[in-house]
C-alpha atoms as a PDB file:
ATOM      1  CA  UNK A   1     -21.491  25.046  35.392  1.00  0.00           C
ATOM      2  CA  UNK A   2     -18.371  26.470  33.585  1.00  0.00           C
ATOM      3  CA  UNK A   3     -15.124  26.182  35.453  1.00  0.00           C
ATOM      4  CA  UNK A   4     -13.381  29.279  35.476  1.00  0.00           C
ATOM      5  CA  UNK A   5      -9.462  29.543  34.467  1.00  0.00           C
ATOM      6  CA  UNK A   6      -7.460  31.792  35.714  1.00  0.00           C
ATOM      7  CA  UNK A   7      -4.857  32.971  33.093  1.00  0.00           C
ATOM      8  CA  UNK A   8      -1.829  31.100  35.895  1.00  0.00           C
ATOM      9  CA  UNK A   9      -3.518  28.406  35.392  1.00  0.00           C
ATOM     10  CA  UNK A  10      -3.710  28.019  31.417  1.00  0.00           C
ATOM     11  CA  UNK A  11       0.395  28.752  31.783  1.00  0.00           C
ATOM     12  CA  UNK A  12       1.196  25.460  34.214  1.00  0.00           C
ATOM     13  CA  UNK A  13      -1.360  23.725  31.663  1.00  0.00           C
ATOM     14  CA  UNK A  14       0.836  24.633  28.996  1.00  0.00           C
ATOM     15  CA  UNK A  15       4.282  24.034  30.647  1.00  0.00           C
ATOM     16  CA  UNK A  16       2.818  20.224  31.112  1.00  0.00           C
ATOM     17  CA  UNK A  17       1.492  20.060  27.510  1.00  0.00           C
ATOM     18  CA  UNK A  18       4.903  20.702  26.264  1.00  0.00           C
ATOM     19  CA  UNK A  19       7.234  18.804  29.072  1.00  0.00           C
ATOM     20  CA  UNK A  20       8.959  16.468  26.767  1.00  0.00           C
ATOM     21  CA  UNK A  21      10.062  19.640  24.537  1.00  0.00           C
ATOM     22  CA  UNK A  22      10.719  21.395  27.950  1.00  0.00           C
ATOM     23  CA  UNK A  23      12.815  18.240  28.560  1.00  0.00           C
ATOM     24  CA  UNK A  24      14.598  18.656  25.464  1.00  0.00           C
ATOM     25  CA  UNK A  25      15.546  21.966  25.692  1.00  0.00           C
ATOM     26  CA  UNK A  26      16.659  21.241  29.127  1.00  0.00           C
ATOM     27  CA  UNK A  27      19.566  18.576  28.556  1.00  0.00           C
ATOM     28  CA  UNK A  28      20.954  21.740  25.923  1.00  0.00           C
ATOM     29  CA  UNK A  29      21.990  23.689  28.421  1.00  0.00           C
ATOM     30  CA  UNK A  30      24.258  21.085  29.372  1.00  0.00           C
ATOM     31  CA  UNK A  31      25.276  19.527  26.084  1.00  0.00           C
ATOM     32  CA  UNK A  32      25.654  23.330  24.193  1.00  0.00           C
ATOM     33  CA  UNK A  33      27.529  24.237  27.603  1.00  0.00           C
ATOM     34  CA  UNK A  34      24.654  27.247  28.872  1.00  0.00           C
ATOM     35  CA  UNK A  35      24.716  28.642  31.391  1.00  0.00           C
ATOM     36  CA  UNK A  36      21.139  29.111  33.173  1.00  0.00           C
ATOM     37  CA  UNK A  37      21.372  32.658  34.519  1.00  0.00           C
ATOM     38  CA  UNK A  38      22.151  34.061  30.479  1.00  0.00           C
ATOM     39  CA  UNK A  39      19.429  31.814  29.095  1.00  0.00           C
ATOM     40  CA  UNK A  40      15.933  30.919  29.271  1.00  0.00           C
ATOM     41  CA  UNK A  41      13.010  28.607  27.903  1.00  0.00           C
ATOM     42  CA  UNK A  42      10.431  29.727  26.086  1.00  0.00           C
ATOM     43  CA  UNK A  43       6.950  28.272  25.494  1.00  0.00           C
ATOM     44  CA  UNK A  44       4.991  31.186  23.481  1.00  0.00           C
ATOM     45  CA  UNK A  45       1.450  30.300  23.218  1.00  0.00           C
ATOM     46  CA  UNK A  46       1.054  31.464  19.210  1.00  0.00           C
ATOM     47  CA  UNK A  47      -2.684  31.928  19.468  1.00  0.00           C
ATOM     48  CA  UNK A  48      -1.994  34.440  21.913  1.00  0.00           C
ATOM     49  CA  UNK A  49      -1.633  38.298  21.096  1.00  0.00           C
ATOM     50  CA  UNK A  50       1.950  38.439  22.790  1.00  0.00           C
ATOM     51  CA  UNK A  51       2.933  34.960  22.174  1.00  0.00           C
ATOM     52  CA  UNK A  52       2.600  35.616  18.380  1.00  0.00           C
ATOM     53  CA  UNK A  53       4.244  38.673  18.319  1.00  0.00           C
ATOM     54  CA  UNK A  54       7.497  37.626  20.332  1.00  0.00           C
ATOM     55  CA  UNK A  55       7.227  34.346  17.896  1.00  0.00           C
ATOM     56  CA  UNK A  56       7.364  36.385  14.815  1.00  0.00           C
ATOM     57  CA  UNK A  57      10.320  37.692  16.122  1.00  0.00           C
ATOM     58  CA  UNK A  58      11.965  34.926  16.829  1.00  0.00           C
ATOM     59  CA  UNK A  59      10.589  32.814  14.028  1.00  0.00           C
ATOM     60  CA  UNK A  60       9.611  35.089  11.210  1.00  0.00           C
ATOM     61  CA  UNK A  61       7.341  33.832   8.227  1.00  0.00           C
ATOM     62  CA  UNK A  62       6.891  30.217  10.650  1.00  0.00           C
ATOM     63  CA  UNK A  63       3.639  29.426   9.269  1.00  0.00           C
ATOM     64  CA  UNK A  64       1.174  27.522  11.998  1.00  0.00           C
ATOM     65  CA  UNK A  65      -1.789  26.948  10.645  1.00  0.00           C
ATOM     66  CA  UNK A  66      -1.187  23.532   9.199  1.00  0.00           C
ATOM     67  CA  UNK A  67      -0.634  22.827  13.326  1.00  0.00           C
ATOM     68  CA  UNK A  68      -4.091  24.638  13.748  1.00  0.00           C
ATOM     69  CA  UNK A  69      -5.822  22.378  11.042  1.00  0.00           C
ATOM     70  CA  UNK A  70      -4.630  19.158  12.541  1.00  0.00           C
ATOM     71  CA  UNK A  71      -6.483  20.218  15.493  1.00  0.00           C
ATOM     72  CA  UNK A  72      -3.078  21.113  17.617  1.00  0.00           C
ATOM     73  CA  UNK A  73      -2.008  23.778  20.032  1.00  0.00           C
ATOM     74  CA  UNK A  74       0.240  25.480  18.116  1.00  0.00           C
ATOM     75  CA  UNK A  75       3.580  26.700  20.608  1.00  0.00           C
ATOM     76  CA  UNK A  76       6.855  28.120  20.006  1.00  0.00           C
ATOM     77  CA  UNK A  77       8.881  26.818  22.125  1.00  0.00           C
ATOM     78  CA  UNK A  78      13.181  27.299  22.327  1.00  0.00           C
ATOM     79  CA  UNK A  79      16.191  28.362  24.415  1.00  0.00           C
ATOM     80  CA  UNK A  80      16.275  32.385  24.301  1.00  0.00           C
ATOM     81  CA  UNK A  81      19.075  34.705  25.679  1.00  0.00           C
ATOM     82  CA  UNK A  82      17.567  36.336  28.941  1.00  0.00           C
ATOM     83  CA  UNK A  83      17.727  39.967  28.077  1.00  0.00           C
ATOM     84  CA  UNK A  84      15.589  39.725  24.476  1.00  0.00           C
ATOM     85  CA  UNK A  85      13.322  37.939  27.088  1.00  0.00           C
ATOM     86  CA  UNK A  86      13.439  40.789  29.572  1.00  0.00           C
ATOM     87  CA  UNK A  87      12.919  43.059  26.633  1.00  0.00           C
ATOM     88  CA  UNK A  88      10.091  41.286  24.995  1.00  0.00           C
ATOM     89  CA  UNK A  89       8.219  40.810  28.343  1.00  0.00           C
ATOM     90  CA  UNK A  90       8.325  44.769  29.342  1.00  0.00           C
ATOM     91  CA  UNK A  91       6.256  45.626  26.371  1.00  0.00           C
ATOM     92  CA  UNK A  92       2.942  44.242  28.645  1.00  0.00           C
ATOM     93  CA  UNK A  93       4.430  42.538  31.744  1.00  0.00           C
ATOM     94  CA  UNK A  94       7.396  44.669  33.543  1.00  0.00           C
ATOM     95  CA  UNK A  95       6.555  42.832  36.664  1.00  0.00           C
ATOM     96  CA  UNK A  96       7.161  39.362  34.841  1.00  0.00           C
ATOM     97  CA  UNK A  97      10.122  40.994  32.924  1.00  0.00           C
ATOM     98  CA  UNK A  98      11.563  42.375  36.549  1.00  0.00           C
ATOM     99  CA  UNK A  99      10.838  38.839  38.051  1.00  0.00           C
ATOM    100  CA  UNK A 100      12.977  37.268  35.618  1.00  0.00           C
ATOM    101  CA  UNK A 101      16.091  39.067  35.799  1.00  0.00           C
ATOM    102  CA  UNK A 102      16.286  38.081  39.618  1.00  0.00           C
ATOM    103  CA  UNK A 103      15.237  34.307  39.649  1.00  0.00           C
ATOM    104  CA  UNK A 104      17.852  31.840  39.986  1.00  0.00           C
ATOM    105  CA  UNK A 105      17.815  28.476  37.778  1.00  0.00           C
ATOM    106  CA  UNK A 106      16.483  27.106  34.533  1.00  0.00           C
ATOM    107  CA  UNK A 107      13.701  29.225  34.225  1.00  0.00           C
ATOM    108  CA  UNK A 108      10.674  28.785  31.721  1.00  0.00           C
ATOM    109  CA  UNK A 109       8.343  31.544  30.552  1.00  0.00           C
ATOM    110  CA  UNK A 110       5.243  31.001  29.034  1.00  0.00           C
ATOM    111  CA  UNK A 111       3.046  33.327  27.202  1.00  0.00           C
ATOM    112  CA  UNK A 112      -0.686  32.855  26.723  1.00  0.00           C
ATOM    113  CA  UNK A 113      -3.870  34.857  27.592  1.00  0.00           C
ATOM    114  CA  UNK A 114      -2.490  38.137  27.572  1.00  0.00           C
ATOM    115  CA  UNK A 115       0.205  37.519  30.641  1.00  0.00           C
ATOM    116  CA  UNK A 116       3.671  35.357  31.219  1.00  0.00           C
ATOM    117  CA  UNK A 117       4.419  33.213  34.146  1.00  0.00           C
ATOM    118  CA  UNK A 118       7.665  32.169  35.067  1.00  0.00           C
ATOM    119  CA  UNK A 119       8.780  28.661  36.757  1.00  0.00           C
ATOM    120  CA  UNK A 120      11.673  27.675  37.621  1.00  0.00           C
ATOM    121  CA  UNK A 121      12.612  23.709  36.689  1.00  0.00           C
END
C-alpha cells in the first residue's frame, strides 16, 4: 500500500532535512543584528514549480543539477526581507502570504509541491 503525503507534510519533512542550515541562519539574526518581524527564512524546494521560480530570483543563473546528480535534494535556503516574501507568496498562496505578515517570531517558509507552509522556530 502507498502512503499518501499530504503536501504539509512534505514541508515539516523538509524543514527537518535542512535543520542544521535552519540553525545557521538562525544564530544571523542575532550576530547580523535582525530583527525577526522584517526578516524571514527561506527553504525553497528547487524541484518545485514555485520554489524554482522565487530561487531564480533570488539566485539567478545558480545552477543545481550537479546537487541533482549526486543524488541530493536540491534547496535554496537563506534569510529574506519579509515583504519580497509576502510578494513572492501572493503570486499562488495569498492565504500563506496574509499568514505571514501577522505571525510573530522567526518564521520559516518552505516551498514545495505547489504550496508554502509557515512555522514559526
Amino acid at each position: 500500500m502507498k502512503k499518501v503525503v499530504s503536501n504539509k507534510q512534505t514541508c515539516q519533512e523538509n524543514l527537518k532535512l535542512n535543520a542544521l542550515r535552519i540553525e545557521v541562519l538562525r544564530t544571523r539574526f542575532s550576530t547580523c543584528n535582525l530583527h525577526p518581524k522584517n526578516y524571514i527564512i527561506y527553504i525553497l524546494s528547487v524541484d518545485d514549480v514555485n520554489g524554482a521560480k522565487i530561487s531564480q530570483e533570488l539566485t539567478p543563473g545558480k545552477d543545481w543539477q550537479k546537487a541533482k546528480e549526486e543524488g541530493k535534494l536540491p534547496f535554496d535556503c537563506g534569510i529574506l526581507h519579509v515583504t519580497d516574501m509576502v510578494e513572492a507568496l501572493t503570486l499562488f498562496n495569498k492565504t500563506a502570504a496574509e499568514k505571514l505578515i501577522r505571525l510573530e517570531g522567526i518564521r520559516v517558509v518552505v516551498v514545495d509541491h505547489s504550496t508554502a507552509e509557515l512555522f514559526i522556530i
